[in-house]
N, C-alpha and C. Protein backbone atom coordinates (compact mmCIF):
# COMPACT_ATOMS: atom_id res chain seq x y z
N UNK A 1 1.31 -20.79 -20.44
CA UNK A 1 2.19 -19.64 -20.59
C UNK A 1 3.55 -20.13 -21.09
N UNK A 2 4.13 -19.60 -21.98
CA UNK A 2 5.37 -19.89 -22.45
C UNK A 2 6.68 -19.44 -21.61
N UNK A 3 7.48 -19.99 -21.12
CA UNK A 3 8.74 -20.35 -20.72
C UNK A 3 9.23 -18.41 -20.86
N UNK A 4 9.45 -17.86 -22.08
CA UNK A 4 9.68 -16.72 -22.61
C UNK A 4 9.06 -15.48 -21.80
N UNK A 5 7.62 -15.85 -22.13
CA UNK A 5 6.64 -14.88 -21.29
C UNK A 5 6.81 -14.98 -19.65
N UNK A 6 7.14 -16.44 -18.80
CA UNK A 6 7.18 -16.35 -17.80
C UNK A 6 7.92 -15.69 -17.15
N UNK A 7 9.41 -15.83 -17.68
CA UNK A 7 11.10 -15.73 -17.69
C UNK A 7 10.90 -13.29 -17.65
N UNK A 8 10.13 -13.43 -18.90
CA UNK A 8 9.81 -11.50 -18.73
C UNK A 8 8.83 -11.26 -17.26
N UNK A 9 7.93 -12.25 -17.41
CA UNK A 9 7.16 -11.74 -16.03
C UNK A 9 7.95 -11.39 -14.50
N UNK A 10 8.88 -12.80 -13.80
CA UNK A 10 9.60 -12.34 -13.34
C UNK A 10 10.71 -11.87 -13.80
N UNK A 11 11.24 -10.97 -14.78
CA UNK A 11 12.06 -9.49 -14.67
C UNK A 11 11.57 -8.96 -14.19
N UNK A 12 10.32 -8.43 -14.39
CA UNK A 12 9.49 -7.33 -14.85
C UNK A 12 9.06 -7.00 -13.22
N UNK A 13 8.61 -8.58 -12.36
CA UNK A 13 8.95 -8.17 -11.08
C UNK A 13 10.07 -8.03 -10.24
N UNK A 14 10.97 -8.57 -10.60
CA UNK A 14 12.28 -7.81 -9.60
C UNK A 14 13.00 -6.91 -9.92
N UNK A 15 12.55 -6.23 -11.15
CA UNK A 15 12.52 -4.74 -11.64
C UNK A 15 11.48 -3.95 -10.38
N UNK A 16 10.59 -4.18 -10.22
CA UNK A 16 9.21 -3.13 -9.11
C UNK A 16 9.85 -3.47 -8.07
N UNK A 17 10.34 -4.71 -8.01
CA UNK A 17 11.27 -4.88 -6.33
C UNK A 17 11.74 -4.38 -5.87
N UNK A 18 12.71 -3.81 -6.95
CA UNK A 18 13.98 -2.69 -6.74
C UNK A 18 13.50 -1.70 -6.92
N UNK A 19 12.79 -1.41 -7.58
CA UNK A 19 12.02 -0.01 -7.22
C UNK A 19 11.64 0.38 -5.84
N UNK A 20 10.92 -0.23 -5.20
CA UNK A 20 10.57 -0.11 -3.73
C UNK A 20 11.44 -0.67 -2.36
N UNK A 21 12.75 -1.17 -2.94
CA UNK A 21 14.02 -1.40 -2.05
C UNK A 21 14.06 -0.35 -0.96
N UNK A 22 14.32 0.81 -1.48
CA UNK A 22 14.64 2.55 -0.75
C UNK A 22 13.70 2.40 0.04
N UNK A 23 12.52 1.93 -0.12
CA UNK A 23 11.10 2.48 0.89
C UNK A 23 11.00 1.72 1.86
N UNK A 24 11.70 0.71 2.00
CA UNK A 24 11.78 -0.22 3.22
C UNK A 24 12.43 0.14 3.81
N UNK A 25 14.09 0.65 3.36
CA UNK A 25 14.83 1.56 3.99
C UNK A 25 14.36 2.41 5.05
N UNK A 26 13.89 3.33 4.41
CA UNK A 26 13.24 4.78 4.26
C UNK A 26 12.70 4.74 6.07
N UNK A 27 11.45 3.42 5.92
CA UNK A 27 11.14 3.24 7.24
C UNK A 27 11.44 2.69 8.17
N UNK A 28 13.08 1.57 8.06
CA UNK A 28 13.44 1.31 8.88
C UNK A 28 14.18 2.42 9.97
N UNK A 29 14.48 3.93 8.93
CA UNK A 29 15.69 4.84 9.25
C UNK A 29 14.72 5.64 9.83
N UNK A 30 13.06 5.79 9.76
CA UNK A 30 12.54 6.78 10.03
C UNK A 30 10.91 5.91 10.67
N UNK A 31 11.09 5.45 12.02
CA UNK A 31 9.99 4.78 12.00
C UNK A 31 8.63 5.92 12.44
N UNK A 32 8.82 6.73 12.97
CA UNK A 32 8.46 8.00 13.20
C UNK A 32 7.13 8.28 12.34
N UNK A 33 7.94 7.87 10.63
CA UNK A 33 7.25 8.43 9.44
C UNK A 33 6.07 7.23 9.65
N UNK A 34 6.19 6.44 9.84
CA UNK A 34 5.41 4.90 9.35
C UNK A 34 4.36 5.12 10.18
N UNK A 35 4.36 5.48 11.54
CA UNK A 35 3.52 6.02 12.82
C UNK A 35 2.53 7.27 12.13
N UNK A 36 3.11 8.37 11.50
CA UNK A 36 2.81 9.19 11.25
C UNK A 36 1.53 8.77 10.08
N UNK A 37 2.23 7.55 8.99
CA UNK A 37 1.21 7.00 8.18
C UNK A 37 -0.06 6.56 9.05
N UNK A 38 0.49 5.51 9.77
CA UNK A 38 -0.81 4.93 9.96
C UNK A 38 -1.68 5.63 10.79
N UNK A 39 -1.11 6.85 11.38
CA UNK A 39 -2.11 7.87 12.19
C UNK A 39 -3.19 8.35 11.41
N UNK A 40 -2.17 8.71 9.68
CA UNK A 40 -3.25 9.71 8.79
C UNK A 40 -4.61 8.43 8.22
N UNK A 41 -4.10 7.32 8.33
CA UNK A 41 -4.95 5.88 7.59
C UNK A 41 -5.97 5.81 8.50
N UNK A 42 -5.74 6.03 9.73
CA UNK A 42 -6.81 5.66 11.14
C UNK A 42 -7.70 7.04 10.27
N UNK A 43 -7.38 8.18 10.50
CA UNK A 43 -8.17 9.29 10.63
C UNK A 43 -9.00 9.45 9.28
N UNK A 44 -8.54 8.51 8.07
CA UNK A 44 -8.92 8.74 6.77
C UNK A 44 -10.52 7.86 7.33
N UNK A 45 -9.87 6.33 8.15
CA UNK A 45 -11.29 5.68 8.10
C UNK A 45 -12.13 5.89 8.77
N UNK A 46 -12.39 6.67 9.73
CA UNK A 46 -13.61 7.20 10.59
C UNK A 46 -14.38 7.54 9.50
N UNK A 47 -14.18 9.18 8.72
CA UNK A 47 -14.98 9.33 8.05
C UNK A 47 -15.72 8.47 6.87
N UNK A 48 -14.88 7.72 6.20
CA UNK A 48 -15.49 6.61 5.45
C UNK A 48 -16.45 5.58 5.98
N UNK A 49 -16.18 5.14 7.43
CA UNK A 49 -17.05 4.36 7.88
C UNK A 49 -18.43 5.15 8.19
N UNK A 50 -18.24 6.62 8.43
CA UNK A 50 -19.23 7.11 9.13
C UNK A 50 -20.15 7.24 7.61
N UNK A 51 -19.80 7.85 6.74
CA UNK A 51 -20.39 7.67 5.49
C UNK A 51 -21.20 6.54 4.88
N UNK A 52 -20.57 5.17 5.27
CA UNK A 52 -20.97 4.00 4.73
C UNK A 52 -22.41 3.57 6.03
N UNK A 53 -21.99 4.45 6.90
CA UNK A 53 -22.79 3.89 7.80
C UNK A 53 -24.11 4.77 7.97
N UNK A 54 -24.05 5.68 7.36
CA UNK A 54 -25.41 6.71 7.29
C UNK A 54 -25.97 6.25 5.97
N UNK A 55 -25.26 5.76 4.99
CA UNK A 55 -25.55 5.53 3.65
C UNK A 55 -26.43 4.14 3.99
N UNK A 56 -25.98 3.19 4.79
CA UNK A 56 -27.11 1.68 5.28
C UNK A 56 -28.34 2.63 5.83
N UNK A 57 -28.24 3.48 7.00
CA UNK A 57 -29.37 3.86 7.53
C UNK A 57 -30.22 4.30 6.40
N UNK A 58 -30.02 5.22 5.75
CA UNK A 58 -30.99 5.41 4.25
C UNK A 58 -31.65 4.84 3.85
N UNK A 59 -30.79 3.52 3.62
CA UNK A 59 -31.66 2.12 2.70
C UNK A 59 -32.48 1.65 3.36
């Protein structure tokens, strides 16, 4: 990789860095919200597991 190309790669990431600065914020000011995430993440994977797991019984 050239020196040039590397030198844009990290911009290019501490450009997305700063993009997502606020969101670390966000949940230090509101841990509430972060709880609230990982409540909806628990409840997303039941059904996926239960799916994956009727989908083995099939086979």
């Amino acid at each position: 990789m050239e020196p040039y190309l590397q030198l844009e790669s990290v911009r290019k990431l501490n450009r997305d860095i700063k993009e997502y600065e606020p969101h670390f914020s966000d949940v230090a000011e509101n841990p509430l919200g972060l709880v609230i995430g990982c409540r909806n993440a628990c409840l997303l994977v039941i059904p996926i597991w239960t799916v994956i797991f009727w989908i083995e019984s099939k086979i």
